[in-house]
Protein backbone atom coordinates (compact mmCIF):
# COMPACT_ATOMS: atom_id res chain seq x y z
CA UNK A 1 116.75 17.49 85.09
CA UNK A 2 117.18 16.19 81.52
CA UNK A 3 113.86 15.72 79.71
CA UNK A 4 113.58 12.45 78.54
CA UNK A 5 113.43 11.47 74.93
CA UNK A 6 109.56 9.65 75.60
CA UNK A 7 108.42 13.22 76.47
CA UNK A 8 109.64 15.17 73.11
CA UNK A 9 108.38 12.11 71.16
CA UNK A 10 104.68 11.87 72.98
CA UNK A 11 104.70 15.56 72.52
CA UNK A 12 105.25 15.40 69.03
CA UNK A 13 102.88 13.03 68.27
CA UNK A 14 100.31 15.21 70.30
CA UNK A 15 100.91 18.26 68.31
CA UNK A 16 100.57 16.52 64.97
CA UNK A 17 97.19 15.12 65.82
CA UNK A 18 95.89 18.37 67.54
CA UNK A 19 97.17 19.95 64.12
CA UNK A 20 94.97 17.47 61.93
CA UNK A 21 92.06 18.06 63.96
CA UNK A 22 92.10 21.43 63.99
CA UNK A 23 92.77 21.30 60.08
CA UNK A 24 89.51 18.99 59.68
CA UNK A 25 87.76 20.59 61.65
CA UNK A 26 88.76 23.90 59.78
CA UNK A 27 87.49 22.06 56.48
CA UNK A 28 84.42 21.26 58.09
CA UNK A 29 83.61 24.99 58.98
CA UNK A 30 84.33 25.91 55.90
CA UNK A 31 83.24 23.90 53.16
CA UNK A 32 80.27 21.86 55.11
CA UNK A 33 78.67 24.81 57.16
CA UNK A 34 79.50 22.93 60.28
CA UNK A 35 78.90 25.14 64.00
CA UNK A 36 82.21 26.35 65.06
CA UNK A 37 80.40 25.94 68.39
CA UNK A 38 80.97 22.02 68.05
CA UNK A 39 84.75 22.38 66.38
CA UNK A 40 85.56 24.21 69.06
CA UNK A 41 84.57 21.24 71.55
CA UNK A 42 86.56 18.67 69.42
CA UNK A 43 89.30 20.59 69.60
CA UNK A 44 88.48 21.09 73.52
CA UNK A 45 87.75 17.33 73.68
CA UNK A 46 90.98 16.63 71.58
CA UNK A 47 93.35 18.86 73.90
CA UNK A 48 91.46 17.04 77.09
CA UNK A 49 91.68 13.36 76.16
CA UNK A 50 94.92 12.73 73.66
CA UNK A 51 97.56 13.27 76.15
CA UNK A 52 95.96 10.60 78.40
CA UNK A 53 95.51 8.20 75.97
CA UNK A 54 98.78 8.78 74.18
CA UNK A 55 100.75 8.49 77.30
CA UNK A 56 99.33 4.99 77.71
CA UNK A 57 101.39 4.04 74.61
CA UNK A 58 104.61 6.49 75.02
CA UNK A 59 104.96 7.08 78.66
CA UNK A 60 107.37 9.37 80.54
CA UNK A 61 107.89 10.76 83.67
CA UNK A 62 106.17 14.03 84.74
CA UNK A 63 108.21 16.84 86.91
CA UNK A 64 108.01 20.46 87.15
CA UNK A 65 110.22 20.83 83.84
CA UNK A 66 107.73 18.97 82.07
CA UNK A 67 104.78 20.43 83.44
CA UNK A 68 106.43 24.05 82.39
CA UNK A 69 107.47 22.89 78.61
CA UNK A 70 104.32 21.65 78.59
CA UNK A 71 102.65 25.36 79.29
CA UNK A 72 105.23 26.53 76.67
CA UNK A 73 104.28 23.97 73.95
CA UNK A 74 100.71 25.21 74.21
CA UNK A 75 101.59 29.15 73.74
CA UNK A 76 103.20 28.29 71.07
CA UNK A 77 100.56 25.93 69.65
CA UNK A 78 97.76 29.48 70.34
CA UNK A 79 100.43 31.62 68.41
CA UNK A 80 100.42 29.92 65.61
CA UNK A 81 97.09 31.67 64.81
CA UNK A 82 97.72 35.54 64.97
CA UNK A 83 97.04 37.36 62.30
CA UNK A 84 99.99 37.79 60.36
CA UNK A 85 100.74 33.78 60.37
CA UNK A 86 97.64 32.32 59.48
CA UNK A 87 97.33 35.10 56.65
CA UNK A 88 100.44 34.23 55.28
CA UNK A 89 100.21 30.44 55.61
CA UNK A 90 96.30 29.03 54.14
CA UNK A 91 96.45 26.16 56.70
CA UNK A 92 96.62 28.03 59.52
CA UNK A 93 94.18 30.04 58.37
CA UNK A 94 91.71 27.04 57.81
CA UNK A 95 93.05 26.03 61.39
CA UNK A 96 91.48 28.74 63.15
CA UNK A 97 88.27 28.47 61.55
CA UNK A 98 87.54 26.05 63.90
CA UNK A 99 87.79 27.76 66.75
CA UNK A 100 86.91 30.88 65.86
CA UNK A 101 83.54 31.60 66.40
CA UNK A 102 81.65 34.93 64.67
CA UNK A 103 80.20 35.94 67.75
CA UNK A 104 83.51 35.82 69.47
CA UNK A 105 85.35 38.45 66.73
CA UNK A 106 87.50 39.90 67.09
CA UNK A 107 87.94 38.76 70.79
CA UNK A 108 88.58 35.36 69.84
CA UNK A 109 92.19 34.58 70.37
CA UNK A 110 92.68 37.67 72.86
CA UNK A 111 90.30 35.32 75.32
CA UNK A 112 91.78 32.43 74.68
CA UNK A 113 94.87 33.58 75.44
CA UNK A 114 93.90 35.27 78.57
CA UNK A 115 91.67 32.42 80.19
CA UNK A 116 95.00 29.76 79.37
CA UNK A 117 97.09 32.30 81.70
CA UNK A 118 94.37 32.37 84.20
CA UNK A 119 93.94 28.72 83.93
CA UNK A 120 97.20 28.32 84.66
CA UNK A 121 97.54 31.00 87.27
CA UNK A 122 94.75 28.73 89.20
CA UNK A 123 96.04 25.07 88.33
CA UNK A 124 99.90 26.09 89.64
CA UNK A 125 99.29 26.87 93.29
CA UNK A 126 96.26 24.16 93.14
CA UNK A 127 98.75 21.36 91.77
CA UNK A 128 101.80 22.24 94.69
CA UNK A 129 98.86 22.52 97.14
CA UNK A 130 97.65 19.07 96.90
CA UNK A 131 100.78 17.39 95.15
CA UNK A 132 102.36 18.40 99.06
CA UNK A 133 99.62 16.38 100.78
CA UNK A 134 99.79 13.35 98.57
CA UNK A 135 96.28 14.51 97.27
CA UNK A 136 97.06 15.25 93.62
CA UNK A 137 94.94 12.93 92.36
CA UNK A 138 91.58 14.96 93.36
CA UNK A 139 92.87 18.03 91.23
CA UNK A 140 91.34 15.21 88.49
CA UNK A 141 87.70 16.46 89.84
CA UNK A 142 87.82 19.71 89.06
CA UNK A 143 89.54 19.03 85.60
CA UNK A 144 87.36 16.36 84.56
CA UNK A 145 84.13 19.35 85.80
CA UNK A 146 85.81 21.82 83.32
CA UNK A 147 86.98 18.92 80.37
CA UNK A 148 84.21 17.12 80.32
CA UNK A 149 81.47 19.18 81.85
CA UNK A 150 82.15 22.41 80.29
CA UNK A 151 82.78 20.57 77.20
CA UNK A 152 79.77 19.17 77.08
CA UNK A 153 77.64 21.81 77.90
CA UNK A 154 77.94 24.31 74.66
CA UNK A 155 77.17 21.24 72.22
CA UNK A 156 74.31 19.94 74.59
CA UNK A 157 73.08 23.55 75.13
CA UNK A 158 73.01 24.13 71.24
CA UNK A 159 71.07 20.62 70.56
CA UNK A 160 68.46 20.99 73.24
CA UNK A 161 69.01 23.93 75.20
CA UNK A 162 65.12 25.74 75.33
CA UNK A 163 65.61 27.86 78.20
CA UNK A 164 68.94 30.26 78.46
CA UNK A 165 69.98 33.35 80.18
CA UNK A 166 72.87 35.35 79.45
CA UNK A 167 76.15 36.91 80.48
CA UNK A 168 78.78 39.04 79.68
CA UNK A 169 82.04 39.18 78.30
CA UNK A 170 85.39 40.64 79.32
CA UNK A 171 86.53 43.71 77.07
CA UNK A 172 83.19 44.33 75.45
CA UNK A 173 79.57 45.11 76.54
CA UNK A 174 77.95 42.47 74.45
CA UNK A 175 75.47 39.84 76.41
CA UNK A 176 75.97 35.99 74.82
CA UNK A 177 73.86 33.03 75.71
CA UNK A 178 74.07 29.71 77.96
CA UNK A 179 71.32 27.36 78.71
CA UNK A 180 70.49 25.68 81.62
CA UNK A 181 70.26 22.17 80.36
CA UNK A 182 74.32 23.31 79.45
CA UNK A 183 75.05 24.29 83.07
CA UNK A 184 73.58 21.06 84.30
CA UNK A 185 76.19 18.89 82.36
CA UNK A 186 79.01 20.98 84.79
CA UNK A 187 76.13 19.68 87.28
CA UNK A 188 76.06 16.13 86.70
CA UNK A 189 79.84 15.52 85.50
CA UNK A 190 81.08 17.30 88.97
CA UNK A 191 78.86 14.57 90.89
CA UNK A 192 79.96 11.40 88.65
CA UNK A 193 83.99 12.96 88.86
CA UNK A 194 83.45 12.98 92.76
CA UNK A 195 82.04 9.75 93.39
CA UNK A 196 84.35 8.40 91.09
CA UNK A 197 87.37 9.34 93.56
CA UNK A 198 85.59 8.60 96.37
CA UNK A 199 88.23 6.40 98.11
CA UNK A 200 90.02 9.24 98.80
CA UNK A 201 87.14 11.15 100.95
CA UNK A 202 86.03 9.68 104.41
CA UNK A 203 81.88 10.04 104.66
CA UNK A 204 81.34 13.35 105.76
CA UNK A 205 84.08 14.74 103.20
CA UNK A 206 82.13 12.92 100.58
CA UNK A 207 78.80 13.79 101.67
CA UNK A 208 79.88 17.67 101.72
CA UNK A 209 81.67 17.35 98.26
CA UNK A 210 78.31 16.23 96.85
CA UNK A 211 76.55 18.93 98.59
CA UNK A 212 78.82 21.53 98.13
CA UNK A 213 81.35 21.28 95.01
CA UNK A 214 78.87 20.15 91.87
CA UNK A 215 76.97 23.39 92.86
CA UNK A 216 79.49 25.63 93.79
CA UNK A 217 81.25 24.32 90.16
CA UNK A 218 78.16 24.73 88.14
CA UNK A 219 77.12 28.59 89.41
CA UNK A 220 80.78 29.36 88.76
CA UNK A 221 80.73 28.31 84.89
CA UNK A 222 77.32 29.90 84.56
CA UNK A 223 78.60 33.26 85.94
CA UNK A 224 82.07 33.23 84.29
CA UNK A 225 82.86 35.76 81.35
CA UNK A 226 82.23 34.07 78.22
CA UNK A 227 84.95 31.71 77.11
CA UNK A 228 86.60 32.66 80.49
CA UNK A 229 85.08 29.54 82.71
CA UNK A 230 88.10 27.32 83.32
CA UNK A 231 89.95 29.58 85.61
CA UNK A 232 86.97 30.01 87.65
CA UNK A 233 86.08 26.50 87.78
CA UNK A 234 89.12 25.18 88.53
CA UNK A 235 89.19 28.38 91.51
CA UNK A 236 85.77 27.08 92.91
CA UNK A 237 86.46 23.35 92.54
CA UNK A 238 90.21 23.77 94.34
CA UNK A 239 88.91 26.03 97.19
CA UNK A 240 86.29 23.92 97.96
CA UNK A 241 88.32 20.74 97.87
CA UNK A 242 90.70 22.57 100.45
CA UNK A 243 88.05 24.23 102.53
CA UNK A 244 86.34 20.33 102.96
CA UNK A 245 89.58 18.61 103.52
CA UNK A 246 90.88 21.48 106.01
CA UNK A 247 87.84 21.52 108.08
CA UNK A 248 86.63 17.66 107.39
């Protein structure tokens, strides 16, 4: 299938914008002191919410070519930061400041890396599942849970986030922190995402959704590795979705 010219030009604007905010974001990091812990999020925010709102301007058709360039695009986009490119070129350099957390060294791109191949390892079979029972649209409810939830809950948990607990980390033995005001924004988006595709659940499949998936969702991310909670949120969230329309 040819890939339209709308795709390569929505793409491109994408990039360009992901690459500015990145870059200020960078800046801030570096020359204002700002927590990489909230770059990080406007990055995660950025990554979430452009491609939405830029294909409401450029528009093009999405098919399994697409979806795979589009998995491409972003390993490319992550390899732009290894070592030996963003210490030979200063803006990359300044790029990855805003992502890379101290706490996270030198793990940092090694788990990013690894959770987007899980992610993706998750979303695939997820996508064809529902996409062949003219469901697709609910796979929204588990991203919106893990884009906006998960988003929201390092910034939140940094801000106001009195009581924590801690867990662990793949490749390392080091405990890190998450609070429980954090896990209750996967919580509380999971609910609103639900109810907000409710035409697409008969009662009882709504009322176990509500009962089932925001808490299921939420004791996933809180028991994930660290930086390692998309694959298993979007792993919960799917397999619950199937389990309550299979049985429901």
């Amino acid at each position: 299938m040819p890939i339209p010219f709308e795709f390569w030009l929505h793409h491109a604007i994408f990039y360009a914008l992901l690459f500015l905010i990145h870059y200020a974001c960078g800046l801030l990091v570096i020359h204002r002191n700002f927590k990489v812990n909230y770059t990080r999020k406007i990055n995660h925010f950025a990554f979430f919410f452009l491609p939405t709102l830029l294909s409401s301007v450029v528009e093009y058709p999405y098919s399994a070519t697409t979806f795979f360039i589009d998995i491409i695009c972003a390993f490319i986009f992550l390899t732009f930061f290894i070592a030996p490119l963003r210490n030979k070129f200063g803006v990359l350099s300044v790029m990855f400041c805003s992502v890379d957390r101290p706490e996270d060294r030198p793990f940092t791109l090694t788990w990013l890396y690894t959770q987007f191949i899980a992610s993706y390892l998750v979303l695939i079979p997820l996508l064809a599942y529902f996409e062949s029972r003219d469901m697709l649209p609910l796979v929204m409810i588990i991203l919106i849970a893990n884009g906006v939830g998960d988003g929201l809950a390092e910034p939140v948990g940094i801000k106001f986030g009195k009581r924590k607990y801690t867990t662990y980390a793949l490749f390392t033995q080091q405990k890190y922190v998450r609070s429980y005001i954090g896990s209750a924004c996967v919580l509380i988006t999971t609910v609103i995402a639900i109810l907000a595709f409710h035409p697409y659940f008969n009662s009882t499949q709504l009322i176990a959704a509500l009962l089932l998936m925001p808490i299921s969702i939420t004791l996933a991310e809180a028991f994930s590795p660290h930086t390692w909670d998309s694959p298993l949120i979007y792993a919960t969230g799917g397999t619950s979705l199937i389990g309550i329309f299979h049985y429901l």
